[in-house]
Protein backbone atom coordinates (compact mmCIF):
# COMPACT_ATOMS: atom_id res chain seq x y z
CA UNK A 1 0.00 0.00 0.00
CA UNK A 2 1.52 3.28 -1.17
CA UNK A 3 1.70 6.39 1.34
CA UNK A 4 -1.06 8.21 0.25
CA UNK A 5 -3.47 5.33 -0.27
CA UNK A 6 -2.54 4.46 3.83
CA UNK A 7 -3.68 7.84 4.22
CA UNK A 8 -6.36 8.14 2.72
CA UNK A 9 -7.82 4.79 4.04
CA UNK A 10 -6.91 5.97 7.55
CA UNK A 11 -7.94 9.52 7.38
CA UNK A 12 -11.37 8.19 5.91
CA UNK A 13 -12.01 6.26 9.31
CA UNK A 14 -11.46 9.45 11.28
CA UNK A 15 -14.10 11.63 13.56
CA UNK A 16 -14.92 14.76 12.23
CA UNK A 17 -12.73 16.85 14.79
CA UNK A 18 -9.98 14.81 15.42
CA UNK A 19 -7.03 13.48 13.59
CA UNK A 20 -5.11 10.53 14.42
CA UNK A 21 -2.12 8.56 12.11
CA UNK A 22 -1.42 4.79 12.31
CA UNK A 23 1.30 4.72 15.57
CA UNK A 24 2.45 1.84 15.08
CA UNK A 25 2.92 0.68 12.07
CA UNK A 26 4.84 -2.74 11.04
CA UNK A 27 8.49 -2.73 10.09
CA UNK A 28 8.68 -3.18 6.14
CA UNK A 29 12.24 -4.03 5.47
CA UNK A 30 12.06 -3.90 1.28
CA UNK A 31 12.37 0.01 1.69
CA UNK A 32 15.31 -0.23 4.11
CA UNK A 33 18.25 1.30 1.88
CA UNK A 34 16.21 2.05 -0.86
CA UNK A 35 14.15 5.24 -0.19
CA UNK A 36 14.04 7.88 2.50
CA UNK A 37 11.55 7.36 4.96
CA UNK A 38 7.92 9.49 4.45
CA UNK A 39 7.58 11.63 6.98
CA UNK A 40 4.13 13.89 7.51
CA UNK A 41 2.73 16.26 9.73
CA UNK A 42 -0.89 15.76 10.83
CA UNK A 43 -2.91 18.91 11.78
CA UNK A 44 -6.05 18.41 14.37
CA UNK A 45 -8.82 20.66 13.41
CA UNK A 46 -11.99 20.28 12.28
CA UNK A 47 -14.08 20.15 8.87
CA UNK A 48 -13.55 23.26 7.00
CA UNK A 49 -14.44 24.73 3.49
CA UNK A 50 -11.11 25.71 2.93
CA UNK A 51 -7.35 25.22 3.96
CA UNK A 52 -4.65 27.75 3.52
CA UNK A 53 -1.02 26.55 3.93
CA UNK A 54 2.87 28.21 3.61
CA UNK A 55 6.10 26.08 2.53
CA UNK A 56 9.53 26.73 2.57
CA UNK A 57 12.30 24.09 0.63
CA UNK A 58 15.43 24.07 2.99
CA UNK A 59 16.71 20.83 0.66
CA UNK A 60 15.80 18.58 -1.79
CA UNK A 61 16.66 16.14 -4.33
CA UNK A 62 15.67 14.21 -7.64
CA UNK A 63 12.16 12.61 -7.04
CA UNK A 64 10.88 14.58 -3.85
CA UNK A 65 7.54 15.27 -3.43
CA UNK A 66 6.66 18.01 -0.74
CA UNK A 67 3.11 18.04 -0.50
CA UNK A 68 1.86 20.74 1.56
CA UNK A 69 -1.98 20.33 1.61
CA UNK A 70 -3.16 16.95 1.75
CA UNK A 71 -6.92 16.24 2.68
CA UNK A 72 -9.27 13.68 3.03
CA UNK A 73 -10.43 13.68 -0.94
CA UNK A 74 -6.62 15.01 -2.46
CA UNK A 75 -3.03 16.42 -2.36
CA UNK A 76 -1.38 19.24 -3.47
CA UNK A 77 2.07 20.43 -3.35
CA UNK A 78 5.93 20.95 -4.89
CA UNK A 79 7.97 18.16 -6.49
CA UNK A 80 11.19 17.97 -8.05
CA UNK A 81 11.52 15.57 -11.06
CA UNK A 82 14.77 14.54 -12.83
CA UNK A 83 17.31 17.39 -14.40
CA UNK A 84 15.80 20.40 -12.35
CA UNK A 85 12.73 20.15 -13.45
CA UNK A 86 9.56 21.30 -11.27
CA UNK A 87 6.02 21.04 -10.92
CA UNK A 88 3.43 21.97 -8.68
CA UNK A 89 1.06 19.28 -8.46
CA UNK A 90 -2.82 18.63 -7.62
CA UNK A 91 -4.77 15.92 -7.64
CA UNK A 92 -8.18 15.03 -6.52
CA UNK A 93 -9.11 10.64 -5.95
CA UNK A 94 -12.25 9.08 -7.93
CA UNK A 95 -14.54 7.47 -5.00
CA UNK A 96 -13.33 3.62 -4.38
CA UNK A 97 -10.50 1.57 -3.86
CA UNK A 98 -9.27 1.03 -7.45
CA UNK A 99 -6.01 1.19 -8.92
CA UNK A 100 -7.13 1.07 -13.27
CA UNK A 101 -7.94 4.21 -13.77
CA UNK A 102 -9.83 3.08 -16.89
CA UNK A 103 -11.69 0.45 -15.10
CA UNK A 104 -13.68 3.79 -13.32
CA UNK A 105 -17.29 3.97 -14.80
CA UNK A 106 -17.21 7.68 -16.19
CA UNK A 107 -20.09 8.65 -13.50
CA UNK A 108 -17.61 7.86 -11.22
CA UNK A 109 -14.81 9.63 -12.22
CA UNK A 110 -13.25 12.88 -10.98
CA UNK A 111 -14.88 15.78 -13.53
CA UNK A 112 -12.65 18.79 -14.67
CA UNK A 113 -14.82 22.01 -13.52
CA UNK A 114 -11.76 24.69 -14.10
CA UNK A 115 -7.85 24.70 -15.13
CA UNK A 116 -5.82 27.41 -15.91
CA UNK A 117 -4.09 27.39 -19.58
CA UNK A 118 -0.81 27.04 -18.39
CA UNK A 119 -1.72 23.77 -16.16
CA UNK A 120 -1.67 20.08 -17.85
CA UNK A 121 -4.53 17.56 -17.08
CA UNK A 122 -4.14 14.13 -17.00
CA UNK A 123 -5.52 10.77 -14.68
CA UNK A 124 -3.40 8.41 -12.68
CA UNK A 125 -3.81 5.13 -11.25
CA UNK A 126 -1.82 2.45 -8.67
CA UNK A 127 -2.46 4.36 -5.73
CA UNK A 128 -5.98 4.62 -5.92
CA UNK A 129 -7.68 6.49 -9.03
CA UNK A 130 -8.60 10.22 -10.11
CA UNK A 131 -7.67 13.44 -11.74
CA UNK A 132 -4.25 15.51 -11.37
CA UNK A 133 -3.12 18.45 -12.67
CA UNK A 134 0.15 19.77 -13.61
CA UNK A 135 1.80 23.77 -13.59
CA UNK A 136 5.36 24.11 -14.00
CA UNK A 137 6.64 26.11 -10.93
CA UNK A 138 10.56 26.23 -11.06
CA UNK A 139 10.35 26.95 -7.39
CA UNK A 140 13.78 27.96 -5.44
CA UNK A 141 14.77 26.53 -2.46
CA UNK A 142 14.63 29.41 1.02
CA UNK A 143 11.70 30.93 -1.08
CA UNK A 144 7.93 30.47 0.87
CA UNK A 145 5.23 29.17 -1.56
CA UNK A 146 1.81 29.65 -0.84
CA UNK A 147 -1.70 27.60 -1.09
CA UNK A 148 -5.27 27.52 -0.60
CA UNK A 149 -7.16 24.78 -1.30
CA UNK A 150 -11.03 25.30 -1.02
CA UNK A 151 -14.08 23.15 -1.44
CA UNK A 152 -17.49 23.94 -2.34
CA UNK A 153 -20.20 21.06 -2.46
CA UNK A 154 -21.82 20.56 -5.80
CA UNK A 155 -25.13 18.41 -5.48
CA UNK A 156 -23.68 14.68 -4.59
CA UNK A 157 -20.48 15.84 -5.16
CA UNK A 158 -17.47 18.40 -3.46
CA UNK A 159 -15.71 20.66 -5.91
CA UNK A 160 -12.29 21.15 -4.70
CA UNK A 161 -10.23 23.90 -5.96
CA UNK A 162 -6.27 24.80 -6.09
CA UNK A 163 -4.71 28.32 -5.49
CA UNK A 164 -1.89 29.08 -5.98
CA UNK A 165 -0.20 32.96 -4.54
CA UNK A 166 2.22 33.66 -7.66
CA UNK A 167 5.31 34.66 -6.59
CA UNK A 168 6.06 36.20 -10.61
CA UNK A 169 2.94 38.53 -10.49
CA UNK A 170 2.21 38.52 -6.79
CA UNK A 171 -1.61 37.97 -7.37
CA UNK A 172 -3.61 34.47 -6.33
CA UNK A 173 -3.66 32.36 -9.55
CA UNK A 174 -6.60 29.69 -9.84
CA UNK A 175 -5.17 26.73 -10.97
CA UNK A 176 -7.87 24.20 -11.11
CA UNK A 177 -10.91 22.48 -9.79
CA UNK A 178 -11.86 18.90 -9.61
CA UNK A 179 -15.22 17.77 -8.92
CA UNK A 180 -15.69 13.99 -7.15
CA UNK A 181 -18.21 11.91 -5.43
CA UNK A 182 -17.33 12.83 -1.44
CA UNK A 183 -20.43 11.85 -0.10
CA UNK A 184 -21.20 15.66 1.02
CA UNK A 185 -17.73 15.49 2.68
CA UNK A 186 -15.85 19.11 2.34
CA UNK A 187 -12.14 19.28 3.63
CA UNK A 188 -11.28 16.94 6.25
CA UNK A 189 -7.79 15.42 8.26
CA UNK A 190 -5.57 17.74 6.63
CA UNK A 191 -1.96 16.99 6.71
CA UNK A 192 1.62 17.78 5.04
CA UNK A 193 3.96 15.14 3.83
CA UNK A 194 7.91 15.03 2.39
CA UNK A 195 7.63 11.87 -0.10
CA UNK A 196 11.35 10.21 -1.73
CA UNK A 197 9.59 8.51 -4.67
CA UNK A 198 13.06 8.23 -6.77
CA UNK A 199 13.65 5.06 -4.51
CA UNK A 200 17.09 3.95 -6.07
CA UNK A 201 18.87 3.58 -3.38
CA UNK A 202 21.09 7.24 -4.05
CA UNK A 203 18.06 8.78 -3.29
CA UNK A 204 17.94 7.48 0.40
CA UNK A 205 21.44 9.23 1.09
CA UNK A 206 20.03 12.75 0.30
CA UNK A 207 18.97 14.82 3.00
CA UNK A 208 15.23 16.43 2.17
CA UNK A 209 13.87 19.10 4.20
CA UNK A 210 10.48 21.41 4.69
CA UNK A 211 9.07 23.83 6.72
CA UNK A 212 5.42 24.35 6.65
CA UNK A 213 3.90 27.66 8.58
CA UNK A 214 1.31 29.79 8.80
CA UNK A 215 -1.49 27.15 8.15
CA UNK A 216 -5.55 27.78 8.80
CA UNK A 217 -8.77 26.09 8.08
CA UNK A 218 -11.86 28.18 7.42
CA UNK A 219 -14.88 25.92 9.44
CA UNK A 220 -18.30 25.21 7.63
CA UNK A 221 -19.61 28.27 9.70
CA UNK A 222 -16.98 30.45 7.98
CA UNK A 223 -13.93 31.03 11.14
CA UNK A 224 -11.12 30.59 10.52
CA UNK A 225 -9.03 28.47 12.68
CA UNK A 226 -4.77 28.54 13.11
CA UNK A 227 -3.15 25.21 13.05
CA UNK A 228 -0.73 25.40 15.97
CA UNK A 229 -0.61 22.07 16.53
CA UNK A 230 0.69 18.91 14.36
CA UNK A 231 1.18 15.01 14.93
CA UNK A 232 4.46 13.76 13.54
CA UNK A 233 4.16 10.49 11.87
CA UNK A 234 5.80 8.40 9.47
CA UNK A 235 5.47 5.63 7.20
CA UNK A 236 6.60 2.21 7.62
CA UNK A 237 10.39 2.20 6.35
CA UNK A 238 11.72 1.05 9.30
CA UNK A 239 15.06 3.71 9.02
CA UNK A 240 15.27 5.81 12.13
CA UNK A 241 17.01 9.09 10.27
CA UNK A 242 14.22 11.30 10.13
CA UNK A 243 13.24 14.05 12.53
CA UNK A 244 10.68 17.02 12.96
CA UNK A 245 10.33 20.13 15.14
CA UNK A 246 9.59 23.42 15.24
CA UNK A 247 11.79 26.30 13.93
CA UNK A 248 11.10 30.39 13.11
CA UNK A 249 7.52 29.40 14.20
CA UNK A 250 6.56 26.75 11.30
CA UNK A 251 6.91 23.13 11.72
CA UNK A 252 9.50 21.14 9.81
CA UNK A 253 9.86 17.77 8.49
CA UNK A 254 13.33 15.94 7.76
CA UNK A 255 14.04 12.79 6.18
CA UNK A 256 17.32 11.12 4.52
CA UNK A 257 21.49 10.93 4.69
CA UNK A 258 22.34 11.84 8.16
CA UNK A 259 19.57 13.47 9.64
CA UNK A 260 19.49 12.53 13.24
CA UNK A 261 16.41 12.34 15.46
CA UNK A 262 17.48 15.23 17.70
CA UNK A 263 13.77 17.27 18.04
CA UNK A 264 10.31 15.93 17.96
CA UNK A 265 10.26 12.02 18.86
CA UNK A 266 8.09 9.82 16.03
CA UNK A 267 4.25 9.76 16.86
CA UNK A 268 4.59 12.89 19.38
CA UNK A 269 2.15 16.21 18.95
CA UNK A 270 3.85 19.32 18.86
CA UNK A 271 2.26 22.84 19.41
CA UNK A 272 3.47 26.10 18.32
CA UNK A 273 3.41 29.47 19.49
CA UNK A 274 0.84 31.80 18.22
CA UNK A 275 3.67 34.22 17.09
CA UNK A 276 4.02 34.39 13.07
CA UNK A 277 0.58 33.65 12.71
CA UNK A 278 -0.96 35.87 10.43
CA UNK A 279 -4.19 35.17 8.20
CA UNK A 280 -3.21 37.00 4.71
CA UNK A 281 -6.03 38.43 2.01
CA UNK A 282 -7.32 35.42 0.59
């Protein structure tokens, strides 16, 4: 089972105010050697119509995948590919446990509502089905990139929809929206992940590193709510060089090479001071 398919299946079984990841999870010596271990931040709070969330790159390497606002329906966040290339990425699941994307009945599929011209549209498969979309964001490592994903229900279905802040023309971009069968579910168990899916074995020697700040949920009533608080998990690639803390008031998640465990111990909540916290024009 892939990372964000145990995710999702978890985060699916959750209450509606309260967010908790698998604690202990079996050992699974394949990935020993082979990958970095995923490591993810999960943020208690409750259901909310929309989710706004900061990043900053410290490091990174070939096939990293820094998503920054994951959710109970969808992902979206930064990834490096091979030779320097960059994305941002977004994707939104079909309902179901399928892996053939082509095997989805088309009433079943995610629909395209919006996408900006500059963003590529495509499906995916093997880690559970739906839509993704694609912008090319040569984003810059010490630079803070910025997010909102919001969700709007649409008869028997949620229409989810990516933001991106532009840092060229300093204006909110809309990037796309995907419409999918959520059972009249809006954002739920809302979480950031750092994701080595290179796995060659090289890529388990390089150090990758995020902080994530500044994060809110707007409720269903329309407040919006500061996420001072985070559960740091991981997945189960049984390699102990990973850590996560707090640092210039954002959380931050380390995985790879010779990271040492030195700040918040593996399944432990942190909570961080209110200072830095500051709801921008949406």
């Amino acid at each position: 089972m892939t990372l964000r398919n145990l995710c999702r299946f978890i985060l699916g079984l959750l209450p509606l105010f309260v967010i908790t990841f698998a604690h202990d999870l079996p050992g699974d010596e394949s990935l020993r050697g082979i990958a970095c271990r995923s490591v993810h931040l999960g943020y208690p709070s409750p259901a909310g119509t929309a989710f706004y969330n900061e990043v900053t790159i410290d490091q990174s390497a070939e096939g990293t995948y820094f998503c920054v606002s994951a959710f109970n329906m969808g992902y979206c966040g930064l990834q490096e590919l091979e030779k320097g290339k960059k994305v941002l990425i977004f994707s939104v699941w079909d309902p179901g446990s399928q892996n053939d994307p082509k095997a989805v009945k088309e009433e079943q599929r995610v629909k395209l509502l919006h996408k900006d011209p500059d963003v590529r549209i495509g499906r995916f498969g093997n880690e559970g089905t739906g839509g993704q979309s694609f912008f090319d964001l040569d984003w810059k490592p010490g630079e803070t990139y910025r997010i909102l994903i919001s969700a709007k229900l649409d008869g028997e279905r949620t229409a989810y929809s990516c933001h991106l802040f532009d840092p060229q023309t300093q204006a909110w971009r809309h990037l796309a929206t995907f419409s999918t069968l959520a059972k009249g579910k809006l954002l739920e168990g809302c979480y950031s992940f750092v994701e080595d899916f290179r796995r060659n074995r090289v890529s388990a020697t390089q150090v990758r590193s995020a902080r994530f700040g500044n994060g809110w949920i707007k409720t269903v009533p329309g407040q919006w709510v500061a996420l001072t608080k985070a559960r740091f998990t991981a997945d189960a690639n049984p390699v102990v060089n990973i850590n996560a803390g707090i640092k210039e008031d954002q959380f931050f998640l380390t995985t790879g090479g010779l990271t040492e465990n030195k700040d918040a111990k593996l399944n432990s909540e942190m909570q961080r001071p209110p200072s830095g916290l500051k709801l921008p024009e949406l």
